[in-house]
C-alpha atoms as a PDB file:
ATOM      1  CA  UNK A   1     227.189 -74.681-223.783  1.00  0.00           C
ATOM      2  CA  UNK A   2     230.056 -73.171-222.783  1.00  0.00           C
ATOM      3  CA  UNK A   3     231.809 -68.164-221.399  1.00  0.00           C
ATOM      4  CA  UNK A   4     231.012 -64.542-219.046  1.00  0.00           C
ATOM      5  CA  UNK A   5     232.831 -55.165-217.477  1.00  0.00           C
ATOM      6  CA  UNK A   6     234.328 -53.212-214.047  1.00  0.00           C
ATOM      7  CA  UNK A   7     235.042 -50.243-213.873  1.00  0.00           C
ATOM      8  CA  UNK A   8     235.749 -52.576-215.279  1.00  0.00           C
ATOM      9  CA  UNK A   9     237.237 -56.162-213.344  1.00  0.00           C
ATOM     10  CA  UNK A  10     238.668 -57.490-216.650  1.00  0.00           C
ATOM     11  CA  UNK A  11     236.584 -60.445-217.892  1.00  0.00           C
ATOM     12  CA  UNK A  12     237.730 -63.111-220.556  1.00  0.00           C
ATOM     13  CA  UNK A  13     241.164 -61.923-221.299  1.00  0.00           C
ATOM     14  CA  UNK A  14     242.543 -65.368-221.051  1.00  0.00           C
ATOM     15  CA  UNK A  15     242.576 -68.588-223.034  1.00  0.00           C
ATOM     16  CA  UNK A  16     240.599 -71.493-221.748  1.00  0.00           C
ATOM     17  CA  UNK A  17     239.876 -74.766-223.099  1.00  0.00           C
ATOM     18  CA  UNK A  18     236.258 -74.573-224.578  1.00  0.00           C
ATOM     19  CA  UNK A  19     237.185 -72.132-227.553  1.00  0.00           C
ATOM     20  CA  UNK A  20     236.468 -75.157-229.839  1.00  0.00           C
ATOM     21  CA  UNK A  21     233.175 -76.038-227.972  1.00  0.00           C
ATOM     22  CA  UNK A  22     230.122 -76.265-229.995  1.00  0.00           C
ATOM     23  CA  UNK A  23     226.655 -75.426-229.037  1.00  0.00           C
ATOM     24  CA  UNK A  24     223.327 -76.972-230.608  1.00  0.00           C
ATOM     25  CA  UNK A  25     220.615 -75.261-231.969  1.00  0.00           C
ATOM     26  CA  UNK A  26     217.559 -76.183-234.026  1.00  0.00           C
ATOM     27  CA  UNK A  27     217.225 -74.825-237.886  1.00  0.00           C
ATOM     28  CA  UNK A  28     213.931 -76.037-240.336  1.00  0.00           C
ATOM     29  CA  UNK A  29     214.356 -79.440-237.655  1.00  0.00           C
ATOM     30  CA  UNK A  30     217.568 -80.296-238.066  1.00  0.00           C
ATOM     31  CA  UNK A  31     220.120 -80.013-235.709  1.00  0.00           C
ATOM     32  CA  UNK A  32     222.659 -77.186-236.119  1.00  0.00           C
ATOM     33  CA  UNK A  33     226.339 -76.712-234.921  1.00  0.00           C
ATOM     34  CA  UNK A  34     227.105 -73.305-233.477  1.00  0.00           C
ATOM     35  CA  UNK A  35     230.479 -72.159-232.764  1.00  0.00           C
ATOM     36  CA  UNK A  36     231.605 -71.138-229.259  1.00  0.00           C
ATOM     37  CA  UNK A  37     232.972 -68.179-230.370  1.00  0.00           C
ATOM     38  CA  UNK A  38     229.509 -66.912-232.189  1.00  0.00           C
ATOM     39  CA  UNK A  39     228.135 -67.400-228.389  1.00  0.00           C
ATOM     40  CA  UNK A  40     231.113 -65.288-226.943  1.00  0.00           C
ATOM     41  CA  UNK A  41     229.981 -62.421-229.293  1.00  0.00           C
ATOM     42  CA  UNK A  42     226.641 -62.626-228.315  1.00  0.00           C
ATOM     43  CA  UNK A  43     226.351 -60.593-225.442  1.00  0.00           C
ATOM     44  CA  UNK A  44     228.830 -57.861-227.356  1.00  0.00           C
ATOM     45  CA  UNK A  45     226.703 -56.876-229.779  1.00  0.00           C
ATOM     46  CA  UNK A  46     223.810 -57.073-226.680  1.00  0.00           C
ATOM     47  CA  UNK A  47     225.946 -54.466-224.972  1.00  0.00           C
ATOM     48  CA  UNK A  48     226.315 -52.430-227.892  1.00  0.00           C
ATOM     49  CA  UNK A  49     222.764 -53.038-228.517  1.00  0.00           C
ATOM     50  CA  UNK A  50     221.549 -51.224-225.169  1.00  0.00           C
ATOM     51  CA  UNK A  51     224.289 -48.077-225.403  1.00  0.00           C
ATOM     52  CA  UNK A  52     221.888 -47.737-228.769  1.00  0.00           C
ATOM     53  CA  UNK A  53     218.957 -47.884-226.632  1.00  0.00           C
ATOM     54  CA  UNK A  54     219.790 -45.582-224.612  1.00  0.00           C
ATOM     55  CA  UNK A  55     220.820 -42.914-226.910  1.00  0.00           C
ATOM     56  CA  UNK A  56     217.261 -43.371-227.967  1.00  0.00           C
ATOM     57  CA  UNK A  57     217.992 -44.833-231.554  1.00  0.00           C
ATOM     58  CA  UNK A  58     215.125 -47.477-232.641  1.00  0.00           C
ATOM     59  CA  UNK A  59     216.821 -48.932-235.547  1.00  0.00           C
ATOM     60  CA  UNK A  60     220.598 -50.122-236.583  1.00  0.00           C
ATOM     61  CA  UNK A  61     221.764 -51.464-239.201  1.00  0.00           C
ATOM     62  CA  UNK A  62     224.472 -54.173-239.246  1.00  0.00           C
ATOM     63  CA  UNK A  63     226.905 -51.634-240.433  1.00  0.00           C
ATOM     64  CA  UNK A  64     226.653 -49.283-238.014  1.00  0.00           C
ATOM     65  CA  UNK A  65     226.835 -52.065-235.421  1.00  0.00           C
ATOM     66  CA  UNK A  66     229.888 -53.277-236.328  1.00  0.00           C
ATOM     67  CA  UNK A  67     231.040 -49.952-236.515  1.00  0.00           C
ATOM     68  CA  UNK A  68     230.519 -49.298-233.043  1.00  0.00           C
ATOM     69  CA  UNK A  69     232.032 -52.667-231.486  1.00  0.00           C
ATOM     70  CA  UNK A  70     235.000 -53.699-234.586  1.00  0.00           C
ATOM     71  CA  UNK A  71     233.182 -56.283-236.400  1.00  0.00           C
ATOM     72  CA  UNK A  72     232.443 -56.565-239.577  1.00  0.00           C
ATOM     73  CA  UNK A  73     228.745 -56.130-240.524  1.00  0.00           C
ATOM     74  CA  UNK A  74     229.068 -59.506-242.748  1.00  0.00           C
ATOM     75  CA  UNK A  75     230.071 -61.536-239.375  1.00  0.00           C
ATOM     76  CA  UNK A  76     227.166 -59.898-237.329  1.00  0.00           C
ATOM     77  CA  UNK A  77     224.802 -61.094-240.122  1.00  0.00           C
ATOM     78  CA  UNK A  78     226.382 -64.718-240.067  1.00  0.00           C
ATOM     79  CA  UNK A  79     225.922 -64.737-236.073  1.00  0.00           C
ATOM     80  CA  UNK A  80     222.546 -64.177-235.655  1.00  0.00           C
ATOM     81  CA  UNK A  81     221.624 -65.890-238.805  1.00  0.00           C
ATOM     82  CA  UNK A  82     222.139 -68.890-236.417  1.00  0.00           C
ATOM     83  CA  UNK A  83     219.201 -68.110-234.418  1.00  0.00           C
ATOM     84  CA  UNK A  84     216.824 -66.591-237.062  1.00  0.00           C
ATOM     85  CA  UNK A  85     216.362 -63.822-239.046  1.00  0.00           C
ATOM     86  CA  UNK A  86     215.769 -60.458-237.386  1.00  0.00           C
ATOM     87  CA  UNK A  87     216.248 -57.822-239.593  1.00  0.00           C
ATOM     88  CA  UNK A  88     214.235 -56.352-242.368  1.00  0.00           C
ATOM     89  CA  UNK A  89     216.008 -55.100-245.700  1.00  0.00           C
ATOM     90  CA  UNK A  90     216.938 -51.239-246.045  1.00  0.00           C
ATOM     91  CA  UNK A  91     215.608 -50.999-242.417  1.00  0.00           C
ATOM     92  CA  UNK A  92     218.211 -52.713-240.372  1.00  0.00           C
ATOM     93  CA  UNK A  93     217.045 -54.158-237.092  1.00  0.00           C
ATOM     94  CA  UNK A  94     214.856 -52.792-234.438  1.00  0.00           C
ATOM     95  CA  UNK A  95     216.824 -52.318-231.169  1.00  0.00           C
ATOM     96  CA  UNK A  96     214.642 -53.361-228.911  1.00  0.00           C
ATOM     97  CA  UNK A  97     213.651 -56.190-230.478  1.00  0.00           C
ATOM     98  CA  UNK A  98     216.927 -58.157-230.833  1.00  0.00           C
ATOM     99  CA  UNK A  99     218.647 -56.858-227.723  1.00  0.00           C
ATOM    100  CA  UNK A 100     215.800 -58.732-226.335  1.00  0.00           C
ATOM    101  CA  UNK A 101     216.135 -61.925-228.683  1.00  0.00           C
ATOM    102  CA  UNK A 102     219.763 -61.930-227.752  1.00  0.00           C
ATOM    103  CA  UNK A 103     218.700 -62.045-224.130  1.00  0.00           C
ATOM    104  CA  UNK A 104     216.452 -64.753-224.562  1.00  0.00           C
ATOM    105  CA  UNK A 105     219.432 -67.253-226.037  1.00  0.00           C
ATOM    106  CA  UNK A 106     221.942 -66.143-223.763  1.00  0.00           C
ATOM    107  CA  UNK A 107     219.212 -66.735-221.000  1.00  0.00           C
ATOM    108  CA  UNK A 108     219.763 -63.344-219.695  1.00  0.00           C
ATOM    109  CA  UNK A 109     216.080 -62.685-219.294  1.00  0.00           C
ATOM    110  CA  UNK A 110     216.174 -63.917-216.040  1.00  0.00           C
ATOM    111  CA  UNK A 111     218.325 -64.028-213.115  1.00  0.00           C
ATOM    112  CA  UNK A 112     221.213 -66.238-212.013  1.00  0.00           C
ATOM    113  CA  UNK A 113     222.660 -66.845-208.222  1.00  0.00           C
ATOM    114  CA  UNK A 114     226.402 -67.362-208.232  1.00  0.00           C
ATOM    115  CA  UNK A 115     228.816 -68.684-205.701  1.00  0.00           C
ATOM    116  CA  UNK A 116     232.415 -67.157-205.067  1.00  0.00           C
ATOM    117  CA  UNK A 117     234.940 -69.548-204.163  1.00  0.00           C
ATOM    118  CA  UNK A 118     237.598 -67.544-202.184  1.00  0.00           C
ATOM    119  CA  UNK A 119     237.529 -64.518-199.894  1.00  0.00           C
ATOM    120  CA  UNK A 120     240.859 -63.298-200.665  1.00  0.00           C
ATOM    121  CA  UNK A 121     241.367 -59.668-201.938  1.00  0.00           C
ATOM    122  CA  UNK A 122     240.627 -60.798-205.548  1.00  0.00           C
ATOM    123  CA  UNK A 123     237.397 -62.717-204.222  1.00  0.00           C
ATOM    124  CA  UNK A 124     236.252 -59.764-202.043  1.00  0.00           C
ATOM    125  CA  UNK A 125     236.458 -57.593-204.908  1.00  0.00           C
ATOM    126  CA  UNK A 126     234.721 -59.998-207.190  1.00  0.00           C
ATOM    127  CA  UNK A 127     231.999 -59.971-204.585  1.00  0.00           C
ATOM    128  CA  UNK A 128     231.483 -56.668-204.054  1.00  0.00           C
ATOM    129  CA  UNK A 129     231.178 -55.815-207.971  1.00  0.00           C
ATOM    130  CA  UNK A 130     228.121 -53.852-208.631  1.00  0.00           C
ATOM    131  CA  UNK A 131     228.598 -54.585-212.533  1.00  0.00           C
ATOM    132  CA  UNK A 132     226.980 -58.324-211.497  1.00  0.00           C
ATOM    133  CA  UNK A 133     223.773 -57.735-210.204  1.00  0.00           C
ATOM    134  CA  UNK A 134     222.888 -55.022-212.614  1.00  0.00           C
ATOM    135  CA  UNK A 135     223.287 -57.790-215.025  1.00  0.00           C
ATOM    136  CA  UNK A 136     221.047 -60.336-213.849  1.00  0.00           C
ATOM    137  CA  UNK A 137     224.024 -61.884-211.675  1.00  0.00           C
ATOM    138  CA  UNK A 138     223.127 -61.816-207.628  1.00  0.00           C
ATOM    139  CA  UNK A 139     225.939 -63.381-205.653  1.00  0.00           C
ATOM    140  CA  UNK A 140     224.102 -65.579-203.240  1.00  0.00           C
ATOM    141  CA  UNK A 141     227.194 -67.338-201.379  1.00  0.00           C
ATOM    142  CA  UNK A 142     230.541 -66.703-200.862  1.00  0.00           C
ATOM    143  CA  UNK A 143     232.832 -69.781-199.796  1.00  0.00           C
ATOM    144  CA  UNK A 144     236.365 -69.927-198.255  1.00  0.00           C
ATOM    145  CA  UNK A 145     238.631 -72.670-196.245  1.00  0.00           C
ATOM    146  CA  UNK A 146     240.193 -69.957-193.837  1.00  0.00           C
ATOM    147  CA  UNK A 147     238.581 -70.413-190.302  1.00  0.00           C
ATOM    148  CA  UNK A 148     239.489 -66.894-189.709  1.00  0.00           C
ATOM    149  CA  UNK A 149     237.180 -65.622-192.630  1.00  0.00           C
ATOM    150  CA  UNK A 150     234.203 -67.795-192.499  1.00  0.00           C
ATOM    151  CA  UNK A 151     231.503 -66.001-191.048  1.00  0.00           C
ATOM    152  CA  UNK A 152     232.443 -62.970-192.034  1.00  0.00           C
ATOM    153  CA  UNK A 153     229.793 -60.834-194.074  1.00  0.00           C
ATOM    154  CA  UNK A 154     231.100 -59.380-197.295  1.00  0.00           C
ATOM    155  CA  UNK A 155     228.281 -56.939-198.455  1.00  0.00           C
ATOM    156  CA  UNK A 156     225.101 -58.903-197.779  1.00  0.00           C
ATOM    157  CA  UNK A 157     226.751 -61.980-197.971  1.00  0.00           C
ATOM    158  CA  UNK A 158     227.939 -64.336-195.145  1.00  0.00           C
ATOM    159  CA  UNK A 159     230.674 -66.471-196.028  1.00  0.00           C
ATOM    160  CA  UNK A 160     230.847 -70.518-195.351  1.00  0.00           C
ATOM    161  CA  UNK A 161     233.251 -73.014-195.400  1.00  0.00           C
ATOM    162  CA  UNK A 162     233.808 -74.945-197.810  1.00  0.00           C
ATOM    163  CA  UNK A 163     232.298 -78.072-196.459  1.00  0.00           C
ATOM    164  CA  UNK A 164     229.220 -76.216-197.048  1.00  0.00           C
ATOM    165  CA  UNK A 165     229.481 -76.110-200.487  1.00  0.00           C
ATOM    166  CA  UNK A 166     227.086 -79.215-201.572  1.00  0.00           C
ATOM    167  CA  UNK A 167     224.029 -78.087-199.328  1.00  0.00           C
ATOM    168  CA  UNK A 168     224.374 -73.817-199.826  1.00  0.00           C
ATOM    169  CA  UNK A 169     224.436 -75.006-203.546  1.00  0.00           C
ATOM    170  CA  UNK A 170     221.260 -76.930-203.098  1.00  0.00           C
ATOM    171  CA  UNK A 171     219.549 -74.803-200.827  1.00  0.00           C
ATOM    172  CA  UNK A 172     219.856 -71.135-203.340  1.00  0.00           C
ATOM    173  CA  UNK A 173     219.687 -73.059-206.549  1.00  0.00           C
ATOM    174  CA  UNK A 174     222.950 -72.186-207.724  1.00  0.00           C
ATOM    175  CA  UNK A 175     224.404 -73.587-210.815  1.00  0.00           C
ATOM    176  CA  UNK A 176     227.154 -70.459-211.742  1.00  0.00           C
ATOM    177  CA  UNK A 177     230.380 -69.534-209.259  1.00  0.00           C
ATOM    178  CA  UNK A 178     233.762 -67.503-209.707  1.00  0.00           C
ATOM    179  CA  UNK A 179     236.602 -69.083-208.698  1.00  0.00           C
ATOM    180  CA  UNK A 180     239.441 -66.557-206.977  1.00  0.00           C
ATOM    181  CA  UNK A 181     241.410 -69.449-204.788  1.00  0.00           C
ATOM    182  CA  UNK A 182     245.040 -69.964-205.125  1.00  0.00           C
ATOM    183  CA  UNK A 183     246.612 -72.450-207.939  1.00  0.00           C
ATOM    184  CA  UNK A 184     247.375 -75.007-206.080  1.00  0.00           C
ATOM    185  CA  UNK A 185     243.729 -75.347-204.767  1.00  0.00           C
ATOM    186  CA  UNK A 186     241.899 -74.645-208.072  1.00  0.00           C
ATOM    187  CA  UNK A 187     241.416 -78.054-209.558  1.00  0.00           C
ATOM    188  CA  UNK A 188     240.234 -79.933-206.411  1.00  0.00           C
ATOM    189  CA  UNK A 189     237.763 -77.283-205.977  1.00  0.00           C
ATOM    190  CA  UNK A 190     236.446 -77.354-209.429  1.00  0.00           C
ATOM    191  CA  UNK A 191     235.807 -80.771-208.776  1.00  0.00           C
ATOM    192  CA  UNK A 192     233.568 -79.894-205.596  1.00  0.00           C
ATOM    193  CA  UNK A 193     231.766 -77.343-207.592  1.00  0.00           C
ATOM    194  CA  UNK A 194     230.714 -79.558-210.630  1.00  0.00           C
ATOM    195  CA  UNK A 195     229.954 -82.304-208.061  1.00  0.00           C
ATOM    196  CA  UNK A 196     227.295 -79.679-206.116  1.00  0.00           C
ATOM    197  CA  UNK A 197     225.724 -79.298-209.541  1.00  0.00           C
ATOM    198  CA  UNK A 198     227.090 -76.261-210.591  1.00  0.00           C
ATOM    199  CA  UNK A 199     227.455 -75.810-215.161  1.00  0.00           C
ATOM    200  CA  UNK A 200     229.297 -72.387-215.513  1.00  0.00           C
ATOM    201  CA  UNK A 201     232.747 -71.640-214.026  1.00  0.00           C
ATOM    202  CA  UNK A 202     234.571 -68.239-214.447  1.00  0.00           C
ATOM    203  CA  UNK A 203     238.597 -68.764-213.316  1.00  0.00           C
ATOM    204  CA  UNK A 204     240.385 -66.321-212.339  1.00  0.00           C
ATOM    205  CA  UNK A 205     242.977 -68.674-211.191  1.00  0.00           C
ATOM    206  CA  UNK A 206     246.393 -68.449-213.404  1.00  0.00           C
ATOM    207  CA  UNK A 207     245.983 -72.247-214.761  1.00  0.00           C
ATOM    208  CA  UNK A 208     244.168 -74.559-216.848  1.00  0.00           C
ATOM    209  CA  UNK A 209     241.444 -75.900-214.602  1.00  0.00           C
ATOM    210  CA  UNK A 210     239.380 -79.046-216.420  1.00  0.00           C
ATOM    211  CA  UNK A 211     235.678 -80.201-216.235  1.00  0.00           C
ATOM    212  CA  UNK A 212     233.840 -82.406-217.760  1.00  0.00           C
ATOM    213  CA  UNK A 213     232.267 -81.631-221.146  1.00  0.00           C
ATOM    214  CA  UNK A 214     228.464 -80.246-219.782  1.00  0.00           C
ATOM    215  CA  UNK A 215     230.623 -77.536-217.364  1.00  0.00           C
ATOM    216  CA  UNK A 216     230.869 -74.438-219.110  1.00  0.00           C
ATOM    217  CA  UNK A 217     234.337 -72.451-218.023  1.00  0.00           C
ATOM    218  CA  UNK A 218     235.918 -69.076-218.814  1.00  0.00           C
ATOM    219  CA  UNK A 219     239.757 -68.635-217.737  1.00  0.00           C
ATOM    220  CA  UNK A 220     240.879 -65.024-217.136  1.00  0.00           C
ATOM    221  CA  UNK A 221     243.985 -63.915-216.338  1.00  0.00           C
ATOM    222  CA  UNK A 222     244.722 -60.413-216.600  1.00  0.00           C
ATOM    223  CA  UNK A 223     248.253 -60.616-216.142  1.00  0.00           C
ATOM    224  CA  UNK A 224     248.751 -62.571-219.113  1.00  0.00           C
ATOM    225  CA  UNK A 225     246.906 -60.035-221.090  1.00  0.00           C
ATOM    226  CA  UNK A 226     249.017 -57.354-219.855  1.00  0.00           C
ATOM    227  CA  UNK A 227     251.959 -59.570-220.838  1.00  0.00           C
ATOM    228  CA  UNK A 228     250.819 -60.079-224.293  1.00  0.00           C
ATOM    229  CA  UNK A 229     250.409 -56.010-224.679  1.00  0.00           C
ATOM    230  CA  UNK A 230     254.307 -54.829-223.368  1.00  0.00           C
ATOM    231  CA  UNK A 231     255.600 -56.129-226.702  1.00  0.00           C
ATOM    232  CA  UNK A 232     253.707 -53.473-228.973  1.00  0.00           C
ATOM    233  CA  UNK A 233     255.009 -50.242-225.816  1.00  0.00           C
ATOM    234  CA  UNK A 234     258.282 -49.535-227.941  1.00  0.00           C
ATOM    235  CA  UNK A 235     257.174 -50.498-231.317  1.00  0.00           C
ATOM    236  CA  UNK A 236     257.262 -46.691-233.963  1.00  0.00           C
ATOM    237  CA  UNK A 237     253.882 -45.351-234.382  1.00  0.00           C
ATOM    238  CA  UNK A 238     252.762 -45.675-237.443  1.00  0.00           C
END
């Protein structure tokens, strides 16, 4: 498997490499391909799902779902028909009910420790990000090279060096991080983190950063995003 707002810290605004990843899945036996991007929109519709819940609606149907979030309803049906079926005719689904079947396949029904690699500004930030834990996402350790930061507590955290990497990975069972170091540093610690065991990468570093095929990565890079948008600032209103 392969992806992960603030106030919203922007979050999958670049292009990475896995867009064409598939992900397996079991249908009457058989083994069943599922694209990458069904599991991006996954926890989209689980987001929209909960703002439901919470204005106390028990029931939606796929219309009105895609109404709220910009997809079609026929794409939400061919989504979760992936996983099962979940909805009941002329009732629509029940809220409840698949915001907590979504959870379950995007294994959000428990909670994850992550690792941030870098202390910088970017890092701190990233760290401090209240949006994580709310979510099921506890940052556990926070690793840097600079002498000058290590030891240092950033929130509840303390940070280490980077040397520490393999046995603080060990140690708080941590299989997620964020990586917030500079370019030039990005791939060789990529490297360490799949080698400490970890299987889900977010980037925020401005480059391509490979791993091998069982490391699931998201590359964000805001500034590209914001690139991609000046072109439309002069453009008549239509």
């Amino acid at each position: 498997m392969n992806d992960f707002g603030t106030d919203d810290l922007p979050l999958d605004l670049g292009a990475d490499l896995e867009s064409s990843r598939r992900l397996k899945t079991q249908e009457n036996g058989r083994s069943q391909q599922i694209p990458d991007v069904v599991i991006r929109r996954l926890p989209v519709y689980g987001r929209a799902l909960e703002y439901i819940r919470e204005a106390g609606i028990e029931h939606v149907s796929s219309e009105d779902l895609g109404d709220r979030i910009g997809y079609s309803a026929a794409q939400i049906r061919r989504d979760l028909s992936y996983f099962g079926e979940f909805g009941k005719q002329g009732k629509g689904y029940n809220v409840e009910f698949l915001l907590g079947k979504i959870k379950e396949i995007l294994q959000l029904d428990r909670n994850w420790n992550v690792a941030v690699v870098g202390a910088g500004h970017l890092g701190r930030a990233l760290a401090r990000y209240a949006g994580f834990s709310q979510n099921g996402f506890c940052i556990e350790a926070i690793f840097d090279h600079d002498p000058r930061k290590v030891g240092q507590r950033i929130g509840q955290v303390e940070v280490s060096p980077m040397h520490d990497i393999p046995d603080v990975m060990a140690e708080k069972q941590i299989r997620v991080a964020i990586l917030a170091v500079p370019p030039q540093a990005a791939q060789e610690v990529a490297d360490q983190l799949v080698e400490a065991g970890v299987r889900a990468i977010l980037s925020y570093v401005p480059m391509v950063v490979r791993v091998p095929a069982h490391v699931a990565i998201r590359h964000i890079d805001p500034v590209v995003a914001l690139q991609s948008m000046t072109y439309y600032l002069d453009r008549p209103a239509e």
